[in-house]
Structure formats: C-alpha cells, structure tokens
Protein backbone atom coordinates (compact mmCIF):
# COMPACT_ATOMS: atom_id res chain seq x y z
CA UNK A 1 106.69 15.27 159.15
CA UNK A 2 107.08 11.66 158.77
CA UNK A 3 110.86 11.44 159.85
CA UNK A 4 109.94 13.60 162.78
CA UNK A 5 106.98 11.65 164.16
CA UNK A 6 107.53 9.83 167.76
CA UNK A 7 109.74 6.83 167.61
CA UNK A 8 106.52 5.36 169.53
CA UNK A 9 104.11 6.23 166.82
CA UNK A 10 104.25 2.86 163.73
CA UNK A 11 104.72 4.36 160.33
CA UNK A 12 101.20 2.52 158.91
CA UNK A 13 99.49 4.88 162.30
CA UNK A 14 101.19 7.90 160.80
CA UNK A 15 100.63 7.81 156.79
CA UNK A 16 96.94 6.64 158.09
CA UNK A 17 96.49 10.00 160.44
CA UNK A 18 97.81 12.12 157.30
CA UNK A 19 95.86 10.36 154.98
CA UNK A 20 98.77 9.31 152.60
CA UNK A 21 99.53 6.47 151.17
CA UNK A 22 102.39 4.04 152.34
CA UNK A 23 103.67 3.77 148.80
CA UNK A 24 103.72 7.59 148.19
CA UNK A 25 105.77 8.33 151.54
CA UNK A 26 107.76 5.74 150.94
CA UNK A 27 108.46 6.96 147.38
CA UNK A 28 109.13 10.32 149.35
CA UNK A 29 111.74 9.56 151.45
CA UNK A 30 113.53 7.28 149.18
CA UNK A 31 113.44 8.69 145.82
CA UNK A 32 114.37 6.55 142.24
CA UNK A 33 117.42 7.81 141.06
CA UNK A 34 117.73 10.04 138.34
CA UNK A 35 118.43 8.02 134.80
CA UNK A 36 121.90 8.90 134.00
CA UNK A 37 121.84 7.92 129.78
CA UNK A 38 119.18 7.02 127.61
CA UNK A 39 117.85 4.34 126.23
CA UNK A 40 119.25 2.61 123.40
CA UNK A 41 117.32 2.65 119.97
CA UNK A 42 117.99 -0.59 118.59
CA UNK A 43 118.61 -0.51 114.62
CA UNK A 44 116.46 -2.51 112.83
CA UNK A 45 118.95 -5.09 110.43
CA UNK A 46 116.60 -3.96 107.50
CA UNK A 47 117.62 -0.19 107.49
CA UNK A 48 119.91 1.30 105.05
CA UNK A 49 123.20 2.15 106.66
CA UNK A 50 124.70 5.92 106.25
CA UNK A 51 127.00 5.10 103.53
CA UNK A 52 123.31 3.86 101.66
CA UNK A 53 121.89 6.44 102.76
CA UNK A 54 123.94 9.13 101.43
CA UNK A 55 123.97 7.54 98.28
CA UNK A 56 120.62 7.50 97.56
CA UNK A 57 120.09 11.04 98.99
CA UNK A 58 122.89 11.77 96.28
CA UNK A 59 120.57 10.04 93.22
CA UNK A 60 117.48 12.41 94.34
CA UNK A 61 119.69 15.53 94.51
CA UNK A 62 121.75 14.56 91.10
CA UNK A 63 120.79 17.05 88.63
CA UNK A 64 119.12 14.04 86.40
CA UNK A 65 116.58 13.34 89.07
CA UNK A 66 116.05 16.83 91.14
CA UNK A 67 112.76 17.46 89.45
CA UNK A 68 111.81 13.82 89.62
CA UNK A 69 109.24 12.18 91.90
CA UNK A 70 110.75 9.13 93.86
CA UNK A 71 108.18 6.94 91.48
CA UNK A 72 110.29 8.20 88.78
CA UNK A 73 113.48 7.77 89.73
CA UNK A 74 113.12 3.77 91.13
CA UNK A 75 111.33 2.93 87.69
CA UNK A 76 114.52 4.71 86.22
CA UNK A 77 117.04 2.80 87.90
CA UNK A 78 115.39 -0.64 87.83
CA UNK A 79 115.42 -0.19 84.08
CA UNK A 80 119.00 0.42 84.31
CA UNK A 81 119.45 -2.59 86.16
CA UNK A 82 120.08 -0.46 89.60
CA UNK A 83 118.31 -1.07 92.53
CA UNK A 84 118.91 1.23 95.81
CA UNK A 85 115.84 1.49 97.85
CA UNK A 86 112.01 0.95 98.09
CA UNK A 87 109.87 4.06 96.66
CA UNK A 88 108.86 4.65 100.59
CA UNK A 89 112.42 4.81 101.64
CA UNK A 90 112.88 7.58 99.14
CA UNK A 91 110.14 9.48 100.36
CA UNK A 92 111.28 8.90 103.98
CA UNK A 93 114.42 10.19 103.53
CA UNK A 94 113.57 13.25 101.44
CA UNK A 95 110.78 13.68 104.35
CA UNK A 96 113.42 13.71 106.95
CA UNK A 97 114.85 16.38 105.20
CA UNK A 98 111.89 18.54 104.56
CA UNK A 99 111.86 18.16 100.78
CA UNK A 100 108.73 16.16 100.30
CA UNK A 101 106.01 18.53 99.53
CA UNK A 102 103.15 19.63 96.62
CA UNK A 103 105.41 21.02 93.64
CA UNK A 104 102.18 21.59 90.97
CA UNK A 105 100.66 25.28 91.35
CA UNK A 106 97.85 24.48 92.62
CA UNK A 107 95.01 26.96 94.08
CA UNK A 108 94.77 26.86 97.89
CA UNK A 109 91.56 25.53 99.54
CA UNK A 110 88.91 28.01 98.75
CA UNK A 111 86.42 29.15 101.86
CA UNK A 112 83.18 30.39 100.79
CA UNK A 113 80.77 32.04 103.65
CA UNK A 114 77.68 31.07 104.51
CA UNK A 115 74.97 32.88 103.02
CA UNK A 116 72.40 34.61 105.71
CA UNK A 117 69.46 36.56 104.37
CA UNK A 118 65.90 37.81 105.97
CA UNK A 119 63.41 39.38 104.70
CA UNK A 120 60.30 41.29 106.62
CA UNK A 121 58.49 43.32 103.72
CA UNK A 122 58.02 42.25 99.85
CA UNK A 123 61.04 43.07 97.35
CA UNK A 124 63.73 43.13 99.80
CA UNK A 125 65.21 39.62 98.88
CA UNK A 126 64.50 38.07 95.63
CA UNK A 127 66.04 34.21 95.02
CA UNK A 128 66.10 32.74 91.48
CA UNK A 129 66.62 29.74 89.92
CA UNK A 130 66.94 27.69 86.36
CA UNK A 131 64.93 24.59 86.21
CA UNK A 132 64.18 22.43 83.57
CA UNK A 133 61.37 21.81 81.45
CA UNK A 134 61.38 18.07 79.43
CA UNK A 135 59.96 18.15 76.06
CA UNK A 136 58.50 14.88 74.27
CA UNK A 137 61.87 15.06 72.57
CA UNK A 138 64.18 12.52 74.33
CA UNK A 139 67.02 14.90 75.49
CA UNK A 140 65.36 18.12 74.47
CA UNK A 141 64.45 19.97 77.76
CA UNK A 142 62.82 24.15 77.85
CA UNK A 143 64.12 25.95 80.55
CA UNK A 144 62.28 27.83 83.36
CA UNK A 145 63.55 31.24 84.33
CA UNK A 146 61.93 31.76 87.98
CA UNK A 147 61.94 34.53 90.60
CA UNK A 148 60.22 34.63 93.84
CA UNK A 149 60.05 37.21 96.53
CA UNK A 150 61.28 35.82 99.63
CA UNK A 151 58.97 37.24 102.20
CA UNK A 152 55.97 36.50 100.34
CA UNK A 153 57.12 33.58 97.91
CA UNK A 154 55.35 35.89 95.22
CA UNK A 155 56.40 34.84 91.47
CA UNK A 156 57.59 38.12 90.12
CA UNK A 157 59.10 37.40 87.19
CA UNK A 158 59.55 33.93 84.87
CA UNK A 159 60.19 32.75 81.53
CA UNK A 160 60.73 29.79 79.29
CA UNK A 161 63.43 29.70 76.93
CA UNK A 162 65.07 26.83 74.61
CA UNK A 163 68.50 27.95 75.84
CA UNK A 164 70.37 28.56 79.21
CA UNK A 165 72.74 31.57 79.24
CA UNK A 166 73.62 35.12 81.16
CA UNK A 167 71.96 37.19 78.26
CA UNK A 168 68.65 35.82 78.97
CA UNK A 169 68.61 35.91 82.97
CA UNK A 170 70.03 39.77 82.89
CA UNK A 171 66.88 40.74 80.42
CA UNK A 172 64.52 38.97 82.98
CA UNK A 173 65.74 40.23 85.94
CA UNK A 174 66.34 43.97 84.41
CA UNK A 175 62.80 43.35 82.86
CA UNK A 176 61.28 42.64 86.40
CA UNK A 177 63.15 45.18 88.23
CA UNK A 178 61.68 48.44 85.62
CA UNK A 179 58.28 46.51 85.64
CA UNK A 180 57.98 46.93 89.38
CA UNK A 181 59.92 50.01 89.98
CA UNK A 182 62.44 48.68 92.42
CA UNK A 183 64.62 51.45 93.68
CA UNK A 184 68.35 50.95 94.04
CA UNK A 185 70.12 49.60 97.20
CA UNK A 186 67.01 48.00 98.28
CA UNK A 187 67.20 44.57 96.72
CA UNK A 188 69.59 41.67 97.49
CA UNK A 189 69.14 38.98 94.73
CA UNK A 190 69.70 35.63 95.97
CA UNK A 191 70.73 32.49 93.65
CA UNK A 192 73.52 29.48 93.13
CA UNK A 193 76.79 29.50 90.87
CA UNK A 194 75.46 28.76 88.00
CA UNK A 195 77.42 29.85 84.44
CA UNK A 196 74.13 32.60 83.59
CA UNK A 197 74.67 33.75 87.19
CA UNK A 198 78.43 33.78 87.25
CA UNK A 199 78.95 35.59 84.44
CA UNK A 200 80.91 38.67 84.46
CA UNK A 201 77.88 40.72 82.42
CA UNK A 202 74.77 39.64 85.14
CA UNK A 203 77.16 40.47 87.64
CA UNK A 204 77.79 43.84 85.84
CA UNK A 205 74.46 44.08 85.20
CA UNK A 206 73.61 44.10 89.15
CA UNK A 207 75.92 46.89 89.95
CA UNK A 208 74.42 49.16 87.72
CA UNK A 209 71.06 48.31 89.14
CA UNK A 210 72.13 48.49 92.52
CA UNK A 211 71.18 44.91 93.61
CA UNK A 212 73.11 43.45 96.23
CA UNK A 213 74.82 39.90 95.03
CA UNK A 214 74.28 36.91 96.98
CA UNK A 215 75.15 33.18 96.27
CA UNK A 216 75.37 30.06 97.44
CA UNK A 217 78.12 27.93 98.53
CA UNK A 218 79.19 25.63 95.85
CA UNK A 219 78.18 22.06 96.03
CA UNK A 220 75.57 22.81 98.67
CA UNK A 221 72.29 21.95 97.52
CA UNK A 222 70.15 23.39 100.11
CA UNK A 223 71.54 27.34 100.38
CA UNK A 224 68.64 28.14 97.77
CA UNK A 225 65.72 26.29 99.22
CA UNK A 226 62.82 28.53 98.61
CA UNK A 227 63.87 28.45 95.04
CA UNK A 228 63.65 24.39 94.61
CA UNK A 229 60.86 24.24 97.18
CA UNK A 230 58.70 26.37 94.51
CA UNK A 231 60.27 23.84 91.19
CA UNK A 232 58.74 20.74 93.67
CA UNK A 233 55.60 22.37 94.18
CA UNK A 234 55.39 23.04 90.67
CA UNK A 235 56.06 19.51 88.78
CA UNK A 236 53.90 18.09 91.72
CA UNK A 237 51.08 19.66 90.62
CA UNK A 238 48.20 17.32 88.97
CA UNK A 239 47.91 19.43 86.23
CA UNK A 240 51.58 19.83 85.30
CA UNK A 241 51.76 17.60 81.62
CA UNK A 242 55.35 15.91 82.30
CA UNK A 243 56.49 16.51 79.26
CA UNK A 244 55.86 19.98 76.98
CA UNK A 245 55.09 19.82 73.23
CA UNK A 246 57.14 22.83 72.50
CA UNK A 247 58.24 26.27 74.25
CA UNK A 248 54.47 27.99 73.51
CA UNK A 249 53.29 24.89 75.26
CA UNK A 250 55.18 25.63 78.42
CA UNK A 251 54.06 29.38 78.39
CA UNK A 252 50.72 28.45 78.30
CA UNK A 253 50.95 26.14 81.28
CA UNK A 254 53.32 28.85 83.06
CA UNK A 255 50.63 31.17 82.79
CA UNK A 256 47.88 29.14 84.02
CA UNK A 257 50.23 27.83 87.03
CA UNK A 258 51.34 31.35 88.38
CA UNK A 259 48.18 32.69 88.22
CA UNK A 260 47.24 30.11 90.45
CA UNK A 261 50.03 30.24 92.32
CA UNK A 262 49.99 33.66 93.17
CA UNK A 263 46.33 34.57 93.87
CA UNK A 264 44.62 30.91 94.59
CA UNK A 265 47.59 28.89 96.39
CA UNK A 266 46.66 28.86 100.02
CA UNK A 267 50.55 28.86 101.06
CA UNK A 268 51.39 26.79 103.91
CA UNK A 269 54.52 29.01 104.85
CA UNK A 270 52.64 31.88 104.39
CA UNK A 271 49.88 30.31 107.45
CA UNK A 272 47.66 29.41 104.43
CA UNK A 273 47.52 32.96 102.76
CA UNK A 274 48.08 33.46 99.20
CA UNK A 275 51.47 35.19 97.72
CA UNK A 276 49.96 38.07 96.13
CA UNK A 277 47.84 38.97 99.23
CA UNK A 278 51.24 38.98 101.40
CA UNK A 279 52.89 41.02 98.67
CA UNK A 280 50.46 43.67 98.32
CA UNK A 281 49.70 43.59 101.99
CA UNK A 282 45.75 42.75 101.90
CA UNK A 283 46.50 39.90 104.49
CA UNK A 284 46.14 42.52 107.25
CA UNK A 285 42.59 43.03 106.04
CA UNK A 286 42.24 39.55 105.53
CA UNK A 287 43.22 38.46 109.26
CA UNK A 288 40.70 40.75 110.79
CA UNK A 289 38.07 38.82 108.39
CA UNK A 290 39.25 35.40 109.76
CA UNK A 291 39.13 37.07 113.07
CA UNK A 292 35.67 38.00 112.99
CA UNK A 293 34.80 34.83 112.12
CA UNK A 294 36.45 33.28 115.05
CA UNK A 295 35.42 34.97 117.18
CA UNK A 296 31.89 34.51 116.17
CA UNK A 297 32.18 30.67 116.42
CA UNK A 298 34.18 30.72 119.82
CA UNK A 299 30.57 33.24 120.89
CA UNK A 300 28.71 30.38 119.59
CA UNK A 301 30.90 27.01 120.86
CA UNK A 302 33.26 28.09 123.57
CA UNK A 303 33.91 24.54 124.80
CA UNK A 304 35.55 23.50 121.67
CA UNK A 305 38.63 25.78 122.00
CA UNK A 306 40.14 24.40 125.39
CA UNK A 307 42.87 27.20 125.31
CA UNK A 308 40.46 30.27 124.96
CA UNK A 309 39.44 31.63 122.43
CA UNK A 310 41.24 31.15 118.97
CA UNK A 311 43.25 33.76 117.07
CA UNK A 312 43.52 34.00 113.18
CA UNK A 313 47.41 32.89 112.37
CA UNK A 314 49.80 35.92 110.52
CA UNK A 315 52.43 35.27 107.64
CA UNK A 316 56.11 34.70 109.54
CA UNK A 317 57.16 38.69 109.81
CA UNK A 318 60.40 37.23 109.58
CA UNK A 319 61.56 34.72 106.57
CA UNK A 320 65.69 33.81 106.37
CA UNK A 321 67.80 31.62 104.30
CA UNK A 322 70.23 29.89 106.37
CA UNK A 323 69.56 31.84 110.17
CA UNK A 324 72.53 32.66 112.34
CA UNK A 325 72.65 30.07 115.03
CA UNK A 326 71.88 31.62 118.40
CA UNK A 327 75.58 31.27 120.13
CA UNK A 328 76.48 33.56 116.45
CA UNK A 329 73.81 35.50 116.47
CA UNK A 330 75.14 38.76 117.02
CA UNK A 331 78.12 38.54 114.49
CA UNK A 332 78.23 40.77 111.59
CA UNK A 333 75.76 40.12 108.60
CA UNK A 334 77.86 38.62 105.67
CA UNK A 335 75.12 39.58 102.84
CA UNK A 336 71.72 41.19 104.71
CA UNK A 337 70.58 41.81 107.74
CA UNK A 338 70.84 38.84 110.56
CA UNK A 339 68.03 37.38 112.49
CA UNK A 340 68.12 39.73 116.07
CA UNK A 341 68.35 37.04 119.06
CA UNK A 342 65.18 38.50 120.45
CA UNK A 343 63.05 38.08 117.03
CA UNK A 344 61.57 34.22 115.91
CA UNK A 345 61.95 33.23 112.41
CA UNK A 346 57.94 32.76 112.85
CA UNK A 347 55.99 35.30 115.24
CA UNK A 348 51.52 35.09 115.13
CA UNK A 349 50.17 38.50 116.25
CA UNK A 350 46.70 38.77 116.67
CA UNK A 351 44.47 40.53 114.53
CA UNK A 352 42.85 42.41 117.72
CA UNK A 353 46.06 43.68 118.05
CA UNK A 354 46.50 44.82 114.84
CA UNK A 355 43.29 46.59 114.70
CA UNK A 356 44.32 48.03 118.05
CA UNK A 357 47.33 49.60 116.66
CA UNK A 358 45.73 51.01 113.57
C-alpha cells in the first residue's frame, strides 16, 4: 500500500494515516537478509581435545572402571601417578553420553493421599492415638491407649500400659468394638503409622471386624488432630500430676479424667455441650432447654439482643479431618464420605426448628 501511495503523498504522511511505524515499513520493504552460516562457537583453550577425550571415555568404559563412579576412578589414577581429567569432566562427558544416572536400587518416591474423613452421627469415625505417660522414673514413661469418636469427641475406649505394641491396641480396639456393639462396615478407624498400627496383625485384625483403615500421611503431624487436640487438653489440665507413681497411678487419674471429660467437659467444638450428651443424642433435648431459657430472657430484655432474638447454638452436624477444598470438592472420597459443596463443616439450627420437625 505504501509503494502504491501518490508520488505527492511524503512517506512520514502515509505510515502516520496507517498508523505504522516508520521503522516497521521500512523494515518491510527492505528486509535483513537471511544469515547464510552460523555462528562460530569459539573453543575454550582449557577443553580437552578429541584425542583426550576419547581417551578418557576409554578409562570409564575399560572393564576395570565400568562399575566405578568417576570419584573412583580419578582417586585411582592419581595414585598411579596418572592424571587425565577433573572429576566434573568425567561426569560431563559420561553425561553427554547419557550414562550418568542412579545405579543403587532404590525405591521410587512414594505418594501417599490425603486422608478426608466426616462424620455426622456417633461411631462412624473413630481416631486413636498412643501418648505418653512420664513416670517419676527418669526415662520410664506409661503409655496411654486413647480412642475418641469423631463426631462427638466421646472417649470410648483407653488404657494404660508399660509397653507399646500391636497386641495391646488390637485387644483395645476389639474390646471397644464388642463392648458397644458396632456392626460391620460402619466404622472407619482413623490413626498415624505407627509400628502397633502398622502391623500386619491390627491390620488383620480390622478386616475381620469390618473397620475401614485410614492413616495418615507420614511425617505430617497434623492429619490426626482431634487425637493430639484431646492429649493437650489432657496434660493441661490442673489436676493432671506430671509425673505418675506407677501404672495403677495413671488408671486412677484416667478414670477420674474421662469421667469428667465425657459427662462434665463443656466442649468448645461441640458449642459447649458435653461428649456423652452428643453421643447418646440428649443434646436435642438439651437445646430446647437452652431455648426456653432464651427465649424467656429475650421476653424479659429485648434490647440486649440487637439482632433479634437469640437462638441456643447446635453441635457442628458435620465434623472432617482434612475437608476437600471447594475447587475439589466433588472428587471421589479416598477413605469416607467427602464434605458436599452445599453442606458447612459447622451448621446452628434452631431448636424451634427442631421441635417443629419432631
């Protein structure tokens, strides 16, 4: 268009009416011409030349040094009073011809999922843990065997023992599962990779119960939170001794604790209801109580609740370990059941609604 403008029209008018630069339509009707060989590499003074190079490619391949690291080799000839090359040159060469690589059997890099639980009714996911217990023995510790229920954080089974091994964990948890009559396929057991969990005979054990398997990724601390939240609250406790005479010592505290744990604790993930009134289910009856007396202080003092009047707070309906971020949340469960995208971890219902649906 540019060639075929009006002799009259100046070539600055014309780029400037199409809007193109000078330098591009000049580039455009006078193109660089093609480069007709390539650069030369220049050869740095320093390199080996072929004749070196073939020799030492010759060392590395000779049948003395073919199973030989290049470390090997260069300490084997300087020894010997030979010097060819550098270590690095070694590997550089062998690199360039695709003969540098890991030789040792080693086991490939090892992906473990992510574990993804939820629980919204008692003795559908238990989680377990080992903790221990020191004694006023320097280096003598008791250990505490500890399972919780996951929706309602309800201890339902523990013991103390001197020792840590599978044959102790599979009579607790078989012990806990006849004790509470926990039909198979229901249950998913939840805990880390320790050696009593790992073991071929709890694992064994499982399958003939018909609890589902789940543990955590190794060398990540928080997959079993629940179960080292509880161990915190615990050896936080004023009461707890810091150090136990003996095992019957530790019993006896046990028992006091989960007592109080399970019908006193006012839970604060459980909206400050206790454990065992989740578990059994009496914190329906219990919400309509609070209600009632809501409601009877909002009749009384309406100005001090800005937002209307108050509702009595509900246990989560929903408790996970490790929920399915919401851009995966409709992939495929990997141990239970995943969070649904329409369903909080946390949901309040009122109590009047409740007692309307009943």
């Amino acid at each position: 268009m540019l060639a075929r403008r009006d002799p009259l029209i100046p070539f600055v008018h014309a780029c400037r009416a199409l809007d193109l630069p000078r330098a591009t339509a000049h580039r455009w009707q006078a193109p660089p011409a093609p480069r007709t060989r390539e650069r030369a590499v220049a050869v740095s003074p320093r390199a080996l030349s072929p004749v070196e190079r073939e020799e030492v490619i010759d060392v590395l391949h000779s049948e003395r040094f073919v199973d030989q690291p290049p470390r090997e080799v260069y300490g084997t000839l300087l020894e010997q009073g030979c010097y060819l090359c550098s270590v690095s040159t070694m590997y550089r060469l062998l690199a360039g011809l695709q003969e540098v690589r890991e030789r040792r059997n080693q086991r490939p890099a090892q992906h473990h999922a992510v574990p993804r639980l939820s629980a919204t009714a008692p003795n559908q996911v238990w989680t377990w843990d080992i903790s221990k217990l020191a004694t006023t023995t320097v280096g003598v510790f008791l250990n505490l065997y500890l399972v919780l229920d996951l929706y309602s954080r309800y201890i339902v089974g523990w013991m103390v023992a001197q020792h840590e091994n599978s044959a102790l964990a599979q009579q607790l948890i078989r012990q806990t599962v006849e004790r509470l009559d926990i039909p198979r396929d229901q249950l998913t057991l939840h805990n880390d990779r320790g050696a009593p969990m790992t073991a071929a005979g709890f694992t064994d054990l499982l399958a003939i119960l018909g609890i589902d398997a789940s543990k955590s990724r190794p060398r990540v601390s928080n997959d079993n939170p629940f179960s080292e939240s509880h161990f915190k609250t615990l050896k936080y406790q004023p009461e707890y001794p810091g150090r136990f005479h003996d095992a019957a010592h530790a019993r006896s505290f046990l028992r006091r604790f989960v007592s109080w744990y399970n019908d006193e604790h006012r839970h604060t993930g459980l909206n400050g209801y206790t454990p065992a009134a989740v578990y059994t289910g009496r914190h329906r009856e219990l919400a309509l109580q609070h209600q009632a007396v809501l409601d009877a202080a909002y009749a009384q003092h309406p100005l001090r609740w800005i937002q209307g009047p108050p509702l009595a707070p509900q246990p989560p309906q929903l408790v996970t370990i490790n929920p399915a971020p919401p851009a995966t949340i409709d992939a495929s469960p990997l141990v239970n059941e995943i969070v649904p995208a329409e369903l909080p971890v946390v949901i309040v219902t009122s109590p009047r609604e409740i007692a309307a649906a009943t």
